[in-house]
Every structure is written in structure tokens, then in C-alpha cells.
C-alpha atoms as a PDB file:
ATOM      1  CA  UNK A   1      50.594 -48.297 -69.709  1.00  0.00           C
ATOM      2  CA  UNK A   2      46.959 -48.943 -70.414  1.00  0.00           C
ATOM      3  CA  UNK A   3      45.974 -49.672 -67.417  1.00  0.00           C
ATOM      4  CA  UNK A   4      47.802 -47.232 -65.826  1.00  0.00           C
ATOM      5  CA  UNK A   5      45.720 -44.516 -68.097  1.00  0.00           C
ATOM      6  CA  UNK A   6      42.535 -46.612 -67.422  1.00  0.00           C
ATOM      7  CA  UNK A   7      43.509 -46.101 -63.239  1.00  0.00           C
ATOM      8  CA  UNK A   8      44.036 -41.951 -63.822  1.00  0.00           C
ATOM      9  CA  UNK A   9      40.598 -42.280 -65.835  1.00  0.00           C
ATOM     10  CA  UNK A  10      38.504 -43.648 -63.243  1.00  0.00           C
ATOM     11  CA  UNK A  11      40.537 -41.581 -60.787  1.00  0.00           C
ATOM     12  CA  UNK A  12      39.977 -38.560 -62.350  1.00  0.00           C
ATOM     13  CA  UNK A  13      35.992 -38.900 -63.062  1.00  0.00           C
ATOM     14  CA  UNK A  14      35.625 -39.816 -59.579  1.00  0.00           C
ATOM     15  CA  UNK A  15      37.563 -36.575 -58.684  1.00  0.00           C
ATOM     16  CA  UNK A  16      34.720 -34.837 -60.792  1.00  0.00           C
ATOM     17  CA  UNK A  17      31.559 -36.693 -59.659  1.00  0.00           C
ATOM     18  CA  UNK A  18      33.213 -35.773 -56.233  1.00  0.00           C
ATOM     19  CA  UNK A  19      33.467 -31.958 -57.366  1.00  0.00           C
ATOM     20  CA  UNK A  20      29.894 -31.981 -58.583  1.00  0.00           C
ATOM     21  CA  UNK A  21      28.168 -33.298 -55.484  1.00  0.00           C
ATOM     22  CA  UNK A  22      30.364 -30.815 -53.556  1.00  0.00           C
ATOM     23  CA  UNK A  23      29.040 -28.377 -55.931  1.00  0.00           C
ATOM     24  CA  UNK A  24      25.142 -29.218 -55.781  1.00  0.00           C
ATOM     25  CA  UNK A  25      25.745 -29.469 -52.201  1.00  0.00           C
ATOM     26  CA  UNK A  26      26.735 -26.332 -51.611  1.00  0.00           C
ATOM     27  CA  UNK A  27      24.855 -24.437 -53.815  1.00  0.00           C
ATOM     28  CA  UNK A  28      21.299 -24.230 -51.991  1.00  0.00           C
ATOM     29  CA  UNK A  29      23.473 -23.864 -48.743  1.00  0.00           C
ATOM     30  CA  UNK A  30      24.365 -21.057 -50.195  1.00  0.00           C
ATOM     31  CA  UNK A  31      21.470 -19.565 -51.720  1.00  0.00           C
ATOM     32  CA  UNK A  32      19.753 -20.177 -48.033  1.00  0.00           C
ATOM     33  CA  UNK A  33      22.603 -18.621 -46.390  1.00  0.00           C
ATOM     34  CA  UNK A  34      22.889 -15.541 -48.369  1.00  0.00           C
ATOM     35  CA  UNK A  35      18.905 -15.517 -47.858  1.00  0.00           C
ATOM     36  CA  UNK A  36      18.911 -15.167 -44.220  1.00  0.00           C
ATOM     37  CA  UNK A  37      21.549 -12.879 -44.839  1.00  0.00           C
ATOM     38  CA  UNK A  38      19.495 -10.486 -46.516  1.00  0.00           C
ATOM     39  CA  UNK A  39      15.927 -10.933 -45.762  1.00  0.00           C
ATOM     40  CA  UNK A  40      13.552  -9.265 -47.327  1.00  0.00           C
ATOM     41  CA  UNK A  41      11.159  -6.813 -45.030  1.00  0.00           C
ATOM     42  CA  UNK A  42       8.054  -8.194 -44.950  1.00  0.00           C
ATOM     43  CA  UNK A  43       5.836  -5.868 -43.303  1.00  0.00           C
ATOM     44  CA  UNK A  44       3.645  -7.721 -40.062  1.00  0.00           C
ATOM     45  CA  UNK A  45       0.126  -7.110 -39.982  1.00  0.00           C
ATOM     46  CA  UNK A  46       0.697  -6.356 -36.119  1.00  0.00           C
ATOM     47  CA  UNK A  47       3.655  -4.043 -36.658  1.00  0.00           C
ATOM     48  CA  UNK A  48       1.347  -0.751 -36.784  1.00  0.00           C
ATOM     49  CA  UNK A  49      -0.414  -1.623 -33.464  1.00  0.00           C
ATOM     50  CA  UNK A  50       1.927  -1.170 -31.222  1.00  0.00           C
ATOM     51  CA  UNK A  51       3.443   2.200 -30.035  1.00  0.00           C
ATOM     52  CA  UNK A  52       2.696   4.539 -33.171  1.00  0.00           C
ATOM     53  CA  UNK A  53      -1.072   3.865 -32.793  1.00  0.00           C
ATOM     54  CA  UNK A  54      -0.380   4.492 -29.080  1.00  0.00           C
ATOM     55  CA  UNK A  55       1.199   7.443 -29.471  1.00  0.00           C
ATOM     56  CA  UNK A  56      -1.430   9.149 -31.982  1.00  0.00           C
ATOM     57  CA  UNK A  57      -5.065   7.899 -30.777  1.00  0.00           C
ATOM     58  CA  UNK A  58      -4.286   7.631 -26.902  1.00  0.00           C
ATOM     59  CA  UNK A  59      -3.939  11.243 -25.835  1.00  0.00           C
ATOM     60  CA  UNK A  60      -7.070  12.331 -28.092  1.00  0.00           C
ATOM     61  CA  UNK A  61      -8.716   9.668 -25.680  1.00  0.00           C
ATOM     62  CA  UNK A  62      -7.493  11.160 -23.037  1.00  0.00           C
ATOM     63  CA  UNK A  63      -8.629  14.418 -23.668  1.00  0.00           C
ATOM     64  CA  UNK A  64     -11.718  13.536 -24.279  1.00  0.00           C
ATOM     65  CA  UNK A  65     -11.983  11.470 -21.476  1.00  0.00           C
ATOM     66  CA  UNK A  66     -10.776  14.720 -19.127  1.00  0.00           C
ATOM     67  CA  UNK A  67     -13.278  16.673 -20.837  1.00  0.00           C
ATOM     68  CA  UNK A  68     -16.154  14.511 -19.838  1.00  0.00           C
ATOM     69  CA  UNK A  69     -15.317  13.695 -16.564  1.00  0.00           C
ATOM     70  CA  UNK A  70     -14.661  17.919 -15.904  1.00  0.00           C
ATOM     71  CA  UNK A  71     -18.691  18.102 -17.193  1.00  0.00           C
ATOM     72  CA  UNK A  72     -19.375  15.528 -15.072  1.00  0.00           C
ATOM     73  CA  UNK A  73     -18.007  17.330 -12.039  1.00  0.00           C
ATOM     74  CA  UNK A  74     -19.824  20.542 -13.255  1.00  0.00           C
ATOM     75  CA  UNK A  75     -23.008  19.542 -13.548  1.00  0.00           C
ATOM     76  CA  UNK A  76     -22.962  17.062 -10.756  1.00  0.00           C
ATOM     77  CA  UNK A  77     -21.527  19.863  -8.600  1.00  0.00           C
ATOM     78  CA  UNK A  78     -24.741  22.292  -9.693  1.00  0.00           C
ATOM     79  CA  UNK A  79     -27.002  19.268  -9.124  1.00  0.00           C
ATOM     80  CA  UNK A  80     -26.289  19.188  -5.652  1.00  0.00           C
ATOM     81  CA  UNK A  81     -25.640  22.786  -4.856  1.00  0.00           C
ATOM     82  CA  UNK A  82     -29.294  24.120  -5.712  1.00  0.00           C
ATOM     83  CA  UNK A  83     -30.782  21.308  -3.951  1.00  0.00           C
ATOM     84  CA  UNK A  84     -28.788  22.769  -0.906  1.00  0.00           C
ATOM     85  CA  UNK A  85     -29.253  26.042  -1.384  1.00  0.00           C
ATOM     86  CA  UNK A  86     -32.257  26.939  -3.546  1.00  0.00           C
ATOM     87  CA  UNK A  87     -32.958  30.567  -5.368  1.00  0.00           C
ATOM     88  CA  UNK A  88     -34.190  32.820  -2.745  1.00  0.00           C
ATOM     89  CA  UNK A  89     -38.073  33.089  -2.821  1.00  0.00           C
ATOM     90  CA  UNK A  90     -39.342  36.098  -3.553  1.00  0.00           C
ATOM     91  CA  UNK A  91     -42.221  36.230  -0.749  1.00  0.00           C
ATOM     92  CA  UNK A  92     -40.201  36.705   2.183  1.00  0.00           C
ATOM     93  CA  UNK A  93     -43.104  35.541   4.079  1.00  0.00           C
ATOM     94  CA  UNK A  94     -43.475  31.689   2.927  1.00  0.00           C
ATOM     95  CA  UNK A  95     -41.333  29.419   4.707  1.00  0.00           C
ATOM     96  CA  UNK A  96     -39.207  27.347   2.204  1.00  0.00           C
ATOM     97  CA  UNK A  97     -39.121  23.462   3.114  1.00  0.00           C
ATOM     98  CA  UNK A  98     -35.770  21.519   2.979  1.00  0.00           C
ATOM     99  CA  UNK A  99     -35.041  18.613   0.564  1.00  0.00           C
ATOM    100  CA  UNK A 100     -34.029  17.051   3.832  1.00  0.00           C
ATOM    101  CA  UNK A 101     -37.769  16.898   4.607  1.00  0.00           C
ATOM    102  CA  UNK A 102     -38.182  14.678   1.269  1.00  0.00           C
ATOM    103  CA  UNK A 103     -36.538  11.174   1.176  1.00  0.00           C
ATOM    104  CA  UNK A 104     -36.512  11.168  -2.364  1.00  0.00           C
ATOM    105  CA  UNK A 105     -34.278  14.310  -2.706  1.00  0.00           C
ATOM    106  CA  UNK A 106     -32.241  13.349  -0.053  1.00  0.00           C
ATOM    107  CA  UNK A 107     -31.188  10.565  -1.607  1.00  0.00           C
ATOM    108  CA  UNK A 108     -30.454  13.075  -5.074  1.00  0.00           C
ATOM    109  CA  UNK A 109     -28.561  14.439  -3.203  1.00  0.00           C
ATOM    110  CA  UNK A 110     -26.563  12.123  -1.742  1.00  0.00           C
ATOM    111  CA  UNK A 111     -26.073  10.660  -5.506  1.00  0.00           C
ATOM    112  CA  UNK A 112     -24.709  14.122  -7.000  1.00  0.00           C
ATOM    113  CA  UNK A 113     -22.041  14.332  -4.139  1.00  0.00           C
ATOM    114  CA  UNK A 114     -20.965  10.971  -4.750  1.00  0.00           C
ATOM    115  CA  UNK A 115     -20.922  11.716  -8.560  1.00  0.00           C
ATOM    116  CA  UNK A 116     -19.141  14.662  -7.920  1.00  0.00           C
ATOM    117  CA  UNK A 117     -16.701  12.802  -5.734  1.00  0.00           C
ATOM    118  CA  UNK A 118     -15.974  10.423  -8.468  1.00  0.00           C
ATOM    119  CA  UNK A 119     -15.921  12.747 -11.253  1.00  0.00           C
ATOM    120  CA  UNK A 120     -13.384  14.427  -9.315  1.00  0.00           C
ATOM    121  CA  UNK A 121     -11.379  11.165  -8.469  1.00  0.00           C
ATOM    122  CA  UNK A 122     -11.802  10.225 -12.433  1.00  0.00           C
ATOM    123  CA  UNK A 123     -10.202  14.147 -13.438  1.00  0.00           C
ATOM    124  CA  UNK A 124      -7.319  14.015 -10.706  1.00  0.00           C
ATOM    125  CA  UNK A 125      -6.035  10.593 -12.181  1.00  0.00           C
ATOM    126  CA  UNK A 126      -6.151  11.672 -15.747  1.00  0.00           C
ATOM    127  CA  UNK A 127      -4.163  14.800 -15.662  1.00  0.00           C
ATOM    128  CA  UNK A 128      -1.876  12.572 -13.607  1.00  0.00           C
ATOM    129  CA  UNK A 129      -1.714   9.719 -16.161  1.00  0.00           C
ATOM    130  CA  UNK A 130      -1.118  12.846 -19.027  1.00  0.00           C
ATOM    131  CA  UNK A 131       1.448  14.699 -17.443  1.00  0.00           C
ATOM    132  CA  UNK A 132       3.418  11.505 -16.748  1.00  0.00           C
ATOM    133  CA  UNK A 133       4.095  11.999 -13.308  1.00  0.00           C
ATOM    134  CA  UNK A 134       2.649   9.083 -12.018  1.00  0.00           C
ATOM    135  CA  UNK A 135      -0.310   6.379 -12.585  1.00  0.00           C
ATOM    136  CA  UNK A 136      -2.514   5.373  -9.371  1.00  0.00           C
ATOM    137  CA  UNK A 137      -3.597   1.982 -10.593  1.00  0.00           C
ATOM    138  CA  UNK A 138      -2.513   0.174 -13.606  1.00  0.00           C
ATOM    139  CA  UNK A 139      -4.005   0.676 -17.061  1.00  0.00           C
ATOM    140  CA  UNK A 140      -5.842  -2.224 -17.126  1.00  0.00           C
ATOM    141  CA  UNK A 141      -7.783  -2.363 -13.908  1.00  0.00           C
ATOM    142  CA  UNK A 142      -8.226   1.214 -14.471  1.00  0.00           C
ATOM    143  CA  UNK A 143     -10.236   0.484 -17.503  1.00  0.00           C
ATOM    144  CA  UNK A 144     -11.815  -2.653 -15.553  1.00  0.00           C
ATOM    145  CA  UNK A 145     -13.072  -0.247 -12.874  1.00  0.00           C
ATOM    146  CA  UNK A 146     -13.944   2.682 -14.760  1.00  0.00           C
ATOM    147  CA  UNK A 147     -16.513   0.509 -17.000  1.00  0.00           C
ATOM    148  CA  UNK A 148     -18.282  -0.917 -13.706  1.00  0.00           C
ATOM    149  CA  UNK A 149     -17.933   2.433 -12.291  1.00  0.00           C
ATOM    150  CA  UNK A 150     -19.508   4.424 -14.931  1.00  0.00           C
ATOM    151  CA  UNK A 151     -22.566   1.759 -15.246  1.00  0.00           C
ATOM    152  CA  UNK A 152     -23.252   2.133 -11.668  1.00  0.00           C
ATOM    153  CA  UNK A 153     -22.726   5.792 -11.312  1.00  0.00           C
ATOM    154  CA  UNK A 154     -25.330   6.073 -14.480  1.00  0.00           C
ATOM    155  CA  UNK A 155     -27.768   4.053 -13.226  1.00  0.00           C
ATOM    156  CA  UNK A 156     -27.467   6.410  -9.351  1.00  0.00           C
ATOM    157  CA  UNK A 157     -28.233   9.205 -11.689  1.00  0.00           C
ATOM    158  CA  UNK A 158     -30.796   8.574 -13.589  1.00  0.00           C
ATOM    159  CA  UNK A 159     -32.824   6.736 -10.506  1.00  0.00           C
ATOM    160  CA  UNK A 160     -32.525   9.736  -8.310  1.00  0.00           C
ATOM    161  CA  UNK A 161     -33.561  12.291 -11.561  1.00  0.00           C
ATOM    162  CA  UNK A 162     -36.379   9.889 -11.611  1.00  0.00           C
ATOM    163  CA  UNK A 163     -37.596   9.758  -8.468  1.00  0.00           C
ATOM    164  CA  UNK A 164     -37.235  13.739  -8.184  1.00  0.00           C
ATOM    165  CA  UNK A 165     -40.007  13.764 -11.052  1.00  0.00           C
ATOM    166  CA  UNK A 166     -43.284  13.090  -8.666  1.00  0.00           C
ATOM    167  CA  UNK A 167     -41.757  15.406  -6.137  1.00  0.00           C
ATOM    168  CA  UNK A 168     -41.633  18.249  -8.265  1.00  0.00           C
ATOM    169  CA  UNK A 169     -45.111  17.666  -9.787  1.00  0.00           C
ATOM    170  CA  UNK A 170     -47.337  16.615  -6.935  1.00  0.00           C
ATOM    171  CA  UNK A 171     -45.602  17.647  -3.411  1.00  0.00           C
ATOM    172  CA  UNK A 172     -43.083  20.835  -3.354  1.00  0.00           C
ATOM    173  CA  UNK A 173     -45.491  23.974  -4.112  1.00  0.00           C
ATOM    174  CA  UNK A 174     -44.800  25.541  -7.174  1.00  0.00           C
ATOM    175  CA  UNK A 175     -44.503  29.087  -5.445  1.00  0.00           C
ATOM    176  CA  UNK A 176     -41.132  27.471  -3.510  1.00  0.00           C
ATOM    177  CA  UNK A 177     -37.552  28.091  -3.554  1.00  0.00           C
ATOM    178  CA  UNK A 178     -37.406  24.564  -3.610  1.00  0.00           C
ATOM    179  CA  UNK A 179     -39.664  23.377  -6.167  1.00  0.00           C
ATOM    180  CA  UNK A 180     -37.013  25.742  -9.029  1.00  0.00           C
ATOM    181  CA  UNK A 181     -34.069  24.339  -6.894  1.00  0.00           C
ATOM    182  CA  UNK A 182     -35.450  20.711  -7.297  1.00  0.00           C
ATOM    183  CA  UNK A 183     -36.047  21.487 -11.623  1.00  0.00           C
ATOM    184  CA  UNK A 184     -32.484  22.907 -12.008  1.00  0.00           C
ATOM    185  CA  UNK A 185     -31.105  19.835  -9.739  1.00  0.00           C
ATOM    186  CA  UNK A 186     -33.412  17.016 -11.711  1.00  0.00           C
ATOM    187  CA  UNK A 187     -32.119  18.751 -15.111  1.00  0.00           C
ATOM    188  CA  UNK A 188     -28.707  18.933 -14.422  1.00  0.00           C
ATOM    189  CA  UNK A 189     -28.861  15.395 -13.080  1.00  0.00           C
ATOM    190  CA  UNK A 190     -30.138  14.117 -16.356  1.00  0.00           C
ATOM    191  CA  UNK A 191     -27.397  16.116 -18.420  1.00  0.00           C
ATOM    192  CA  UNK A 192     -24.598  14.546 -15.812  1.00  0.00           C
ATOM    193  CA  UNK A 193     -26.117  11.234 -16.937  1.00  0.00           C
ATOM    194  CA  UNK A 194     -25.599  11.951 -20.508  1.00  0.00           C
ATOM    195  CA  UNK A 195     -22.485  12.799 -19.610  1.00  0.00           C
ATOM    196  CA  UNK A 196     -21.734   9.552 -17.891  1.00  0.00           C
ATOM    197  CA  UNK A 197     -23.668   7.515 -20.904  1.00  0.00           C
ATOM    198  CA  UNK A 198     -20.921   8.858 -23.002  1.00  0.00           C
ATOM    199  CA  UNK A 199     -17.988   8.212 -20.645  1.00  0.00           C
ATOM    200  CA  UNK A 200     -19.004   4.668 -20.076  1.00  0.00           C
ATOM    201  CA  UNK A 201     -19.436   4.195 -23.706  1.00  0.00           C
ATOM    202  CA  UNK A 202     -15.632   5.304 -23.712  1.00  0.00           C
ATOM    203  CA  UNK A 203     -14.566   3.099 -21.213  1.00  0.00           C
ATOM    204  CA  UNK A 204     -16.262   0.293 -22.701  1.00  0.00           C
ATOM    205  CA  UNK A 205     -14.250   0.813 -26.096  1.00  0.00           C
ATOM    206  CA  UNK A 206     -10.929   1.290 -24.277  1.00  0.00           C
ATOM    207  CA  UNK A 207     -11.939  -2.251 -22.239  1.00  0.00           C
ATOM    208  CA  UNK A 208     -12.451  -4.054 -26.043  1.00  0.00           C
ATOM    209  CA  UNK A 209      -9.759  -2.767 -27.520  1.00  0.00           C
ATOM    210  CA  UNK A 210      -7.250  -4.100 -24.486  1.00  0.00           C
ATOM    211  CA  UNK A 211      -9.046  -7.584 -24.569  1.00  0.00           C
ATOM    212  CA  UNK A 212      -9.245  -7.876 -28.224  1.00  0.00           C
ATOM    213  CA  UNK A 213      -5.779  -6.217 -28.985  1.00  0.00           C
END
């Protein structure tokens, strides 16, 4: 009989030491399991970049962005209409010269269409890209062209206004139709560069945020 009790006494301590490595087995098994199971929300430092900032900063870009390009076309468009057609001259005597007869504002000229041109280019493709109805180019090589495009456009501008300056003050006679149409022209070609200043300081911010971001 003793060793019969002896056999169910080792039998049934190995039965526990069995249950109690089943038991510390499974209990961090568990513990992972019902971890996973409910995870706790751990915000992401990236999870408030995405589609809500999208949504709330990118049409006050936009606007903006309209805005300046529509002042750009204004002023662009006056720049080149008074060098076309000057104020009428009150001594209906005096011939008027042309600005074609001066390289320099030929080439002002020239400029403000072009600025005009892509002002209006620039306006057409952001209503477009507001009202959803179709994009031209892709965001990013929009923003890739609009920062080179600005930076040259800027530096047409303010060349042209500058070269305008010794005309005004040494050749076209004050008394002219031209010499006010060439002031009003050389002014609003310096505003149009402000203008432009400002956009491509837009577009540049817009290009850093989609390489840094």
C-alpha cells in the first residue's frame, strides 16, 4: 500500500507542477492577447496632418492665391493698356510719339502682356482647382512651376519698370501723352511686381510644405 500512495503522490504533484506551468504559461499569453484586443489610442504625432489640416488651411490659400493673381491681371492689364493708348494730350497740335519708337518701352510692353497672359493662365486654373471640376497639371508640378514662374515673371517686371525710369526722365517730353502714359505704366508695373513678390513668396511656402511634409 505504501508504495502505491507514494506512486499517486508523485503522480499527483507532477499533475500540479504540470497545472502551474500551464498556468504561468498562459497567463502573459493572455494578458498580451487581451492587449491587442483592446489597444489603447495613442494619438500619432502625424495624425492631424493629413486631411483636416487640408481641409481648413488649403482653400484660405487658395483664395488668397486667386486674389493675387486677379491683381496681378489688373494691374498688368493697366500697365500695358496706357502704354498703348496714352491720355489724350491736350495740345491738339503736338504730335504724340509711340512707345514703339522706344526699345525700352517696347520691351514693357511686351513684359505686361506676357504678365497679363500668365496672370490670367494662373486665375483660370485656380477657380478650376476650387470648384472641383478639374485640375490641369498635378499639384505638385503645379507648385514646381508656379515658384520658377513667379521668380521669372518678377524679375521681367521689375527690369522693364527699370529701364522705363531714364525714358521718362531724360527722352519722352514732359508735355506728352506719352510721357503720363509711360508714369502710370512704370507705376503700375512696380505694384504688379509687389504683387508677384507676394505670390512667389506663396508658392515658395506651398513648395516647403510639400517637400518637408
Amino acid at each position: 500500500m505504501e508504495p502505491h500512495k507514494e506512486a499517486l503522490k508523485e503522480e499527483s504533484e507532477h499533475v500540479m507542477a504540470i497545472a502551474c506551468t500551464i498556468m504561468a504559461g498562459v497567463s502573459p499569453v493572455s494578458v498580451a492577447n487581451s492587449h491587442t484586443q483592446h489597444p489603447f489610442p495613442t494619438p500619432s504625432p502625424f495624425s492631424f496632418s493629413g486631411a483636416t489640416t487640408r481641409r481648413t488651411c488649403t482653400p484660405s490659400i487658395h483664395h488668397l492665391n486667386l486674389f493675387l493673381r486677379f491683381l496681378q491681371l489688373l494691374f498688368s492689364f493697366i500697365s500695358a493698356l496706357t502704354l498703348a493708348t496714352p491720355p489724350a494730350n491736350n495740345n491738339g497740335g503736338q504730335r504724340s510719339p509711340s512707345f514703339t519708337e522706344y526699345p525700352e518701352l517696347t520691351y514693357g510692353f511686351i513684359v505686361a502682356i506676357l504678365a497679363f497672359l500668365y496672370a490670367a493662365f494662373q486665375l483660370f486654373k485656380g477657380i478650376s482647382d476650387i470648384a472641383h471640376r478639374g485640375i490641369l497639371i498635378s499639384d505638385k508640378t503645379s507648385d514646381y512651376l508656379s515658384f520658377v514662374f513667379d521668380q521669372l515673371t518678377g524679375y521681367l517686371v521689375v527690369s522693364s519698370a527699370s529701364v522705363a525710369i531714364p525714358i521718362i526722365r531724360q527722352q519722352v517730353g514732359q508735355s506728352t501723352p506719352l510721357w503720363k502714359g509711360t508714369i502710370v505704366s512704370t507705376s503700375m508695373s512696380f505694384a504688379t511686381f509687389l504683387v508677384i513678390a507676394i505670390s512667389a513668396l506663396l508658392s515658395g511656402y506651398k513648395l516647403c510644405k510639400r517637400i518637408v511634409w
